[in-house]
N, C-alpha and C. Protein backbone atom coordinates (compact mmCIF):
# COMPACT_ATOMS: atom_id res chain seq x y z
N UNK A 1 69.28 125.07 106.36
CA UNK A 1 70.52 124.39 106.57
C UNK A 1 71.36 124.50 105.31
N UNK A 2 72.58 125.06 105.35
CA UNK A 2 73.64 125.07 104.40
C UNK A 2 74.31 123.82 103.75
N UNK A 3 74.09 123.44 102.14
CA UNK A 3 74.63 122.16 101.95
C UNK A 3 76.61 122.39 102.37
N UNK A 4 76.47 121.39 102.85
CA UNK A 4 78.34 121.27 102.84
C UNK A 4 78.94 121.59 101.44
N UNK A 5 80.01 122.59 101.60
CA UNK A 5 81.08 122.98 100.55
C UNK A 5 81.93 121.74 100.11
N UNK A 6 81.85 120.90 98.91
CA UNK A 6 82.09 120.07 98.20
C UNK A 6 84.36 120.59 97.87
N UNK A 7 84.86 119.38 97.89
CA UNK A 7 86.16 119.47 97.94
C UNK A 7 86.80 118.62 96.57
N UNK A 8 87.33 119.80 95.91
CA UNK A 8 87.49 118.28 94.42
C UNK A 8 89.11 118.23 94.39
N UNK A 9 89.31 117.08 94.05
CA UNK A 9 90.89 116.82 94.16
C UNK A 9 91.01 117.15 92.82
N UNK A 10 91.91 117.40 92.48
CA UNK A 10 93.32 117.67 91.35
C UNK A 10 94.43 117.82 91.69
N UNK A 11 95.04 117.66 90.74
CA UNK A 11 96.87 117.59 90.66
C UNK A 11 96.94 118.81 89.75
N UNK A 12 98.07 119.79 90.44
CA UNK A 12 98.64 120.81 89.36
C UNK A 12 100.36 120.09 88.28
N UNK A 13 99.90 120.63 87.16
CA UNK A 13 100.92 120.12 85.93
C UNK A 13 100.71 120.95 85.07
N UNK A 14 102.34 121.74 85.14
CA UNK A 14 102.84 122.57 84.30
C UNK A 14 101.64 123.82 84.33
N UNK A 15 101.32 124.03 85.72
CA UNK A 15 100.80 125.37 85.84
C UNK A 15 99.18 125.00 85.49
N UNK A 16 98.98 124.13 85.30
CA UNK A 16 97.78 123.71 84.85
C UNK A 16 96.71 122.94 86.26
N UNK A 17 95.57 123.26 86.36
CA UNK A 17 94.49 122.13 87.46
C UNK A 17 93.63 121.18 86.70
N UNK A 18 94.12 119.74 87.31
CA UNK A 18 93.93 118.94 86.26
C UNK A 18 92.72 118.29 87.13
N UNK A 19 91.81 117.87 86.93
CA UNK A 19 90.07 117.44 88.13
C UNK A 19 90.58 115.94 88.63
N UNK A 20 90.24 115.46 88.97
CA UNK A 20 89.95 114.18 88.92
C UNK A 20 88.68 113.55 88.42
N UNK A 21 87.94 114.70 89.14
CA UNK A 21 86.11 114.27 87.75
C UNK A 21 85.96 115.54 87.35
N UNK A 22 86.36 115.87 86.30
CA UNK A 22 85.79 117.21 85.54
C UNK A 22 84.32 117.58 85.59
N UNK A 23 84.11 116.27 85.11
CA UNK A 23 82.53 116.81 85.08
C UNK A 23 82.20 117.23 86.10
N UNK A 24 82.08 116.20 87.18
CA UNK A 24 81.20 116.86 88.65
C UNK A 24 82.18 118.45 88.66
N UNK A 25 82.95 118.90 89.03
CA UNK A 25 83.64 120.18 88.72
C UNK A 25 82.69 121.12 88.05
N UNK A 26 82.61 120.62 86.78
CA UNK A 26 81.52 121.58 86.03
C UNK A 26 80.08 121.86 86.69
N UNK A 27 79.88 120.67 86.71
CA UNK A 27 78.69 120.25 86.97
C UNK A 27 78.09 121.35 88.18
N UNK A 28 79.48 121.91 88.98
CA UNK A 28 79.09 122.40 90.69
C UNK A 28 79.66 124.17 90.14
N UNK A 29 80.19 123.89 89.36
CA UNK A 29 80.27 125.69 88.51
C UNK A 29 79.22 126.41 87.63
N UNK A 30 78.59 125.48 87.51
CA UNK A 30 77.15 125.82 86.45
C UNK A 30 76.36 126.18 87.67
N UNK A 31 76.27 125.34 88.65
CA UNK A 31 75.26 125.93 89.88
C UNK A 31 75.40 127.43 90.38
N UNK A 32 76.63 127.88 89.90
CA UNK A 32 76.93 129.36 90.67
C UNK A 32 76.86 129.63 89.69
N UNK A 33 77.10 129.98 88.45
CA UNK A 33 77.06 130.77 87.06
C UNK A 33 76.56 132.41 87.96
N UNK A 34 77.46 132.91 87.45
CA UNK A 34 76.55 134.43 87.75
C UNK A 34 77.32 135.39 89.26
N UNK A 35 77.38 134.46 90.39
CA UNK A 35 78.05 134.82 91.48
C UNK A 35 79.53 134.83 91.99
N UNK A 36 79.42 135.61 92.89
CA UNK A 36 81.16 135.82 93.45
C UNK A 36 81.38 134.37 94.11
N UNK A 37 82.26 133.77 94.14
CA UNK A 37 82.88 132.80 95.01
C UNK A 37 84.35 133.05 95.35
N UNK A 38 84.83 132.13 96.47
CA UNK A 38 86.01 131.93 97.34
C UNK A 38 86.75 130.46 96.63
N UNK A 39 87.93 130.97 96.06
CA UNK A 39 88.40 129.34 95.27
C UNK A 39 89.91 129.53 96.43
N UNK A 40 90.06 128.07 96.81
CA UNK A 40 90.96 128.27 97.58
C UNK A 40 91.66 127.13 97.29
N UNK A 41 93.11 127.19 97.26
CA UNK A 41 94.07 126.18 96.59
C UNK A 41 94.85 125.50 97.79
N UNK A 42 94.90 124.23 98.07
CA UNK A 42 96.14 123.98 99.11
C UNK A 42 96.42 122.91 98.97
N UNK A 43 97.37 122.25 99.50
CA UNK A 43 98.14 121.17 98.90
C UNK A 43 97.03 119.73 99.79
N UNK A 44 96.72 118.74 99.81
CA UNK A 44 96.12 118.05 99.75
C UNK A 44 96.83 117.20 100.77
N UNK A 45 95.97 117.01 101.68
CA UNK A 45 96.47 116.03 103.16
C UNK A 45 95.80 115.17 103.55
N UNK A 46 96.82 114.15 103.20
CA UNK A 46 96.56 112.63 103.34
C UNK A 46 95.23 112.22 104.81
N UNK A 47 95.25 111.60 104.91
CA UNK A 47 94.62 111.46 106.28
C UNK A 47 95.22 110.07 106.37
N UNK A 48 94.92 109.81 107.82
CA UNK A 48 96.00 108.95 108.39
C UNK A 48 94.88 107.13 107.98
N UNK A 49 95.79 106.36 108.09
CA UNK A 49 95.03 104.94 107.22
C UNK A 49 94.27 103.98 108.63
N UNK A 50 92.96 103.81 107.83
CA UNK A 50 92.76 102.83 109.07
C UNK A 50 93.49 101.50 110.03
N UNK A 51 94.80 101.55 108.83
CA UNK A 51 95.81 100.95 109.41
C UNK A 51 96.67 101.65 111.14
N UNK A 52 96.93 102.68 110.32
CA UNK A 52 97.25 103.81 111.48
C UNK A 52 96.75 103.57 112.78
N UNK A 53 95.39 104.01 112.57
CA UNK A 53 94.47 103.83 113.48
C UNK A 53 94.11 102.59 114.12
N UNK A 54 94.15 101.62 114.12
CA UNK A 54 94.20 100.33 114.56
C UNK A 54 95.58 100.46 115.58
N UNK A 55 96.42 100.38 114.57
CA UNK A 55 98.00 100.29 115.23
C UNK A 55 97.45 101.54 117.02
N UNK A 56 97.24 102.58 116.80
CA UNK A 56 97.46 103.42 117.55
C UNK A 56 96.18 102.81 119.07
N UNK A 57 95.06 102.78 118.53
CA UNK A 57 94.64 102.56 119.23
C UNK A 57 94.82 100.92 120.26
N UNK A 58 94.66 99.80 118.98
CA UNK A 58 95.20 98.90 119.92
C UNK A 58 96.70 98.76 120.53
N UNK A 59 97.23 99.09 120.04
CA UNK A 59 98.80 99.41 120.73
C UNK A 59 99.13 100.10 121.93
N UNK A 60 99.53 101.42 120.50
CA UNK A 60 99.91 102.30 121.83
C UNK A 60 99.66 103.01 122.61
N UNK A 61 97.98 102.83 122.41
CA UNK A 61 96.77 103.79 123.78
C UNK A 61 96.77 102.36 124.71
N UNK A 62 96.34 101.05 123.90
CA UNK A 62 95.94 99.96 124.88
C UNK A 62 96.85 99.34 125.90
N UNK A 63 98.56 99.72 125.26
CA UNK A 63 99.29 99.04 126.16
C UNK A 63 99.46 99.66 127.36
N UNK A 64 99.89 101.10 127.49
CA UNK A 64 99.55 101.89 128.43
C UNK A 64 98.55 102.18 129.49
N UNK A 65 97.29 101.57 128.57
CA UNK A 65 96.24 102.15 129.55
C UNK A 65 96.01 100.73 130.56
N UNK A 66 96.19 99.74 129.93
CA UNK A 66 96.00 98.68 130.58
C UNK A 66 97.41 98.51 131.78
N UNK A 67 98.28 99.06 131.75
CA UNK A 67 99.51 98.85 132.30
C UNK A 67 99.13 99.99 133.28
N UNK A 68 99.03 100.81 133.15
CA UNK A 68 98.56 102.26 134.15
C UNK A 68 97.34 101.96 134.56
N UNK A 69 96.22 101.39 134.49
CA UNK A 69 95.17 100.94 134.96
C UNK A 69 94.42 102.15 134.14
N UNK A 70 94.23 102.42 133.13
CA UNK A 70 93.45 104.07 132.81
C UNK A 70 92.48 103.15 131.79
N UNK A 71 91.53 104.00 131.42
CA UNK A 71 90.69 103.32 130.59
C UNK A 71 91.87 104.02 128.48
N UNK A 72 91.82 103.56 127.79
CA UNK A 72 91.84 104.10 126.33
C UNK A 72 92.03 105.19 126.25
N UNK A 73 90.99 105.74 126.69
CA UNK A 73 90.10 107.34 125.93
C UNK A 73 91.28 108.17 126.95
N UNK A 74 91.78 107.51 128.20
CA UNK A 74 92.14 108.35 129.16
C UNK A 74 93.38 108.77 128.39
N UNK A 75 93.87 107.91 128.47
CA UNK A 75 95.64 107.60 128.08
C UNK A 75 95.69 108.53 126.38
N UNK A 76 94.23 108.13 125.63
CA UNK A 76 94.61 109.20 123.77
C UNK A 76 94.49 110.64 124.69
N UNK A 77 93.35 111.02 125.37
CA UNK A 77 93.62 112.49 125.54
C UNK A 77 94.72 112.70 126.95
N UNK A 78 95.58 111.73 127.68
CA UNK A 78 97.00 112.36 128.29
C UNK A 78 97.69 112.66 126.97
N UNK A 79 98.08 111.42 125.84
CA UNK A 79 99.14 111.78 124.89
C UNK A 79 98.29 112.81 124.24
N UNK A 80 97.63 113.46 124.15
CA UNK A 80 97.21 114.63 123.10
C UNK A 80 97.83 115.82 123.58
N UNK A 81 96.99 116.03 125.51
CA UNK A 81 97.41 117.00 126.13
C UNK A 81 99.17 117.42 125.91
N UNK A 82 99.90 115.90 125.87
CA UNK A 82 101.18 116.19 126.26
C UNK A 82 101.73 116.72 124.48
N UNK A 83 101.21 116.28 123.76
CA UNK A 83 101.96 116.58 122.64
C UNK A 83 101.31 117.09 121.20
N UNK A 84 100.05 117.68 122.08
CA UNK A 84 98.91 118.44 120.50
C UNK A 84 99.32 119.53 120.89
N UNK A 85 99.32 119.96 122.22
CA UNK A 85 98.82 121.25 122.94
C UNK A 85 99.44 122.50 121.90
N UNK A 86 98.56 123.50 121.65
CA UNK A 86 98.95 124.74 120.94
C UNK A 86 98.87 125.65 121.49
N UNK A 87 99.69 126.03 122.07
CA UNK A 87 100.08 128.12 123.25
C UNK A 87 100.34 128.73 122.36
N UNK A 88 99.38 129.55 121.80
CA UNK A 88 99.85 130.49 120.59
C UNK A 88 99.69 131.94 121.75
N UNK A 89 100.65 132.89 121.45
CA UNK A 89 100.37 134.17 122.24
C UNK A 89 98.99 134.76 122.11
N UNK A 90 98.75 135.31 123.02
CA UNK A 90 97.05 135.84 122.84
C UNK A 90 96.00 134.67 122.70
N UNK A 91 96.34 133.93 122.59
CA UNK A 91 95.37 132.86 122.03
C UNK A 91 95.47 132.03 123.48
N UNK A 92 93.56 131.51 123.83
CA UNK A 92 93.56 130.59 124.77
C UNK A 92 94.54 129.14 124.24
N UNK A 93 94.68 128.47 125.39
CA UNK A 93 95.18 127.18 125.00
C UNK A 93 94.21 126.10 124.23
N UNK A 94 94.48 125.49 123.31
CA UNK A 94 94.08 124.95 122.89
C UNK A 94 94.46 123.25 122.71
N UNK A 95 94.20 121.87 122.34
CA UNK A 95 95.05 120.79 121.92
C UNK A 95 94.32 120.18 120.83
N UNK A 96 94.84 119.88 120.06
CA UNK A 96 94.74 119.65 118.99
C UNK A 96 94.20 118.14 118.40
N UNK A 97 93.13 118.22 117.61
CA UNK A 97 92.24 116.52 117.64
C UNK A 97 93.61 115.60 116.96
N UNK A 98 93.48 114.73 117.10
CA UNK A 98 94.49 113.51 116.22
C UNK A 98 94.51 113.40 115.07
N UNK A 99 92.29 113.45 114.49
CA UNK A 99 91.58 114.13 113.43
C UNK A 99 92.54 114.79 112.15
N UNK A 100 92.81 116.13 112.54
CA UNK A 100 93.19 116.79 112.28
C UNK A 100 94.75 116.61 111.65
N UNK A 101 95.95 115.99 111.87
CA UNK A 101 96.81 115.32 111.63
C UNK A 101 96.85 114.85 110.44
N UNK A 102 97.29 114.95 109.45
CA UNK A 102 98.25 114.05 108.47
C UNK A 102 99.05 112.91 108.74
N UNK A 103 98.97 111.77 107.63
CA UNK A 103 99.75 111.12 107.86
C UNK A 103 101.09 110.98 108.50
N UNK A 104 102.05 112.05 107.89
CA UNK A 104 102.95 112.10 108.62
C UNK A 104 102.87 112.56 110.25
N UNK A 105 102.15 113.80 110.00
CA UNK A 105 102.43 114.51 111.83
C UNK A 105 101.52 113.38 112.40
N UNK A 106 100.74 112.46 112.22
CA UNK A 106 100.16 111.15 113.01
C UNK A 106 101.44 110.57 113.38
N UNK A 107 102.30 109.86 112.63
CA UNK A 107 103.44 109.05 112.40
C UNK A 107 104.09 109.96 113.53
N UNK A 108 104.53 111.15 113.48
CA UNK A 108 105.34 111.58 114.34
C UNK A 108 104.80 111.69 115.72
N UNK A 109 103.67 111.79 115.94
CA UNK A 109 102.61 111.98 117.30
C UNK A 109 102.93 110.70 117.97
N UNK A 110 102.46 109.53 117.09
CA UNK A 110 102.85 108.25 117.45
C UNK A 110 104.73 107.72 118.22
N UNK A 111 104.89 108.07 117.44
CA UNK A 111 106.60 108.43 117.69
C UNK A 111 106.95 108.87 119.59
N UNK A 112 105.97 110.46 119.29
CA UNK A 112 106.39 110.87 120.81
C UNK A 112 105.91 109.79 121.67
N UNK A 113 104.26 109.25 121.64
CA UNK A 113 104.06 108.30 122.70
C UNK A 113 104.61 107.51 123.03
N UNK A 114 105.03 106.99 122.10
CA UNK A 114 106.01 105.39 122.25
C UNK A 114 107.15 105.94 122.59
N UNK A 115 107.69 106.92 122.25
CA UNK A 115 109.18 107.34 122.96
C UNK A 115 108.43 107.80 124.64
N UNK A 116 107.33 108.62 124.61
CA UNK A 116 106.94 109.07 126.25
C UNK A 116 107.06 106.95 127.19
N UNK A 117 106.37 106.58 126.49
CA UNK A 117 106.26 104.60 126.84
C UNK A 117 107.53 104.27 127.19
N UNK A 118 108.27 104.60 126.28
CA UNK A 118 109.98 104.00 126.85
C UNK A 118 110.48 104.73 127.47
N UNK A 119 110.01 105.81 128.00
CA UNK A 119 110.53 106.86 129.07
C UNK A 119 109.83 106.08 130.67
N UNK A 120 108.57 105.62 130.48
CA UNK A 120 108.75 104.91 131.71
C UNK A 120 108.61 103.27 131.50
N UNK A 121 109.47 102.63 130.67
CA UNK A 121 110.26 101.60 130.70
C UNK A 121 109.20 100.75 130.70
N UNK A 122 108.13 101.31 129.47
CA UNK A 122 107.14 100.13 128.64
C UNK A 122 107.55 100.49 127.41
N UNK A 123 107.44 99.32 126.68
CA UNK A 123 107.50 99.27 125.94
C UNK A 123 106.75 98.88 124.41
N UNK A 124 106.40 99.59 123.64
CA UNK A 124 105.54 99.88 122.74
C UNK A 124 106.55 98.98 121.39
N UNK A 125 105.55 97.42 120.52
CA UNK A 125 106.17 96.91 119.96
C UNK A 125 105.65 98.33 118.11
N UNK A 126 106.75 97.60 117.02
CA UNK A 126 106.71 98.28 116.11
C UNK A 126 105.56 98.13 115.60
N UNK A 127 104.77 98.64 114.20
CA UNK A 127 103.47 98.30 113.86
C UNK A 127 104.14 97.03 113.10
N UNK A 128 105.34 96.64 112.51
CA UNK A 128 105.26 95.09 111.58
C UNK A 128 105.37 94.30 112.80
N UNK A 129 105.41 94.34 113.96
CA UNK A 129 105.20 93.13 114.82
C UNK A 129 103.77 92.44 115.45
N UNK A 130 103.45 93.47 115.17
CA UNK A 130 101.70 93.89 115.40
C UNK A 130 101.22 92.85 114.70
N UNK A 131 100.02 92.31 114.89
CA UNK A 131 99.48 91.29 113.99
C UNK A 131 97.87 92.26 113.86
């Protein structure tokens, strides 16, 4: 079994990669000493807050599903189908986990449901009304 590929945060400044724990950094470069590796740079994505997640699920999956008679799970994968879905040419269809999402494109996902909700004249309250 392959250990999982370890992910270290840093901030770039003035062209520079700055660790957040150097050491462990080192610490996981001394283990390869000697071999080729894959260093791969990309900008760093938030993941969405268990706040988020609360809001979404008790909200705006629960108000729906309970109003449509659907169970939860039904109503997260209708809004996924309707607004993950990826048709890339050549490519089977695919839809896309929630998972996967950033803070923001969560925020905006959220957005479509509650706008799909006021399309049939439910209404989805804001998250500061939310308790």
């Amino acid at each position: 079994m392959n250990n999982p590929t370890p992910v270290f945060f840093a901030t770039v400044k003035d062209g520079k990669v700055l660790f957040s724990n150097k050491n462990l950094w080192e610490l996981w470069l001394s283990k390869l000493d000697g071999q080729d590796v894959d260093v791969i740079v990309r900008k760093h994505k938030k993941d969405r807050t268990q706040r988020q997640n609360r809001y979404y699920w008790n909200t705006v999956v629960a108000i729906p599903a309970k109003h449509f008679g659907y169970t939860p799970e039904e109503i997260h994968e209708s809004f996924k189908w309707l607004f993950l879905r990826k048709n890339e040419e050549g490519k089977p269809l695919t839809v896309r986990s929630t998972i996967e999402l950033s803070t923001i494109e969560f925020m905006e996902y959220v957005e479509q449901c509650k706008q799909w909700c006021a399309d049939q004249s439910l209404f989805i309250p804001d998250p500061e009304s939310v308790t």
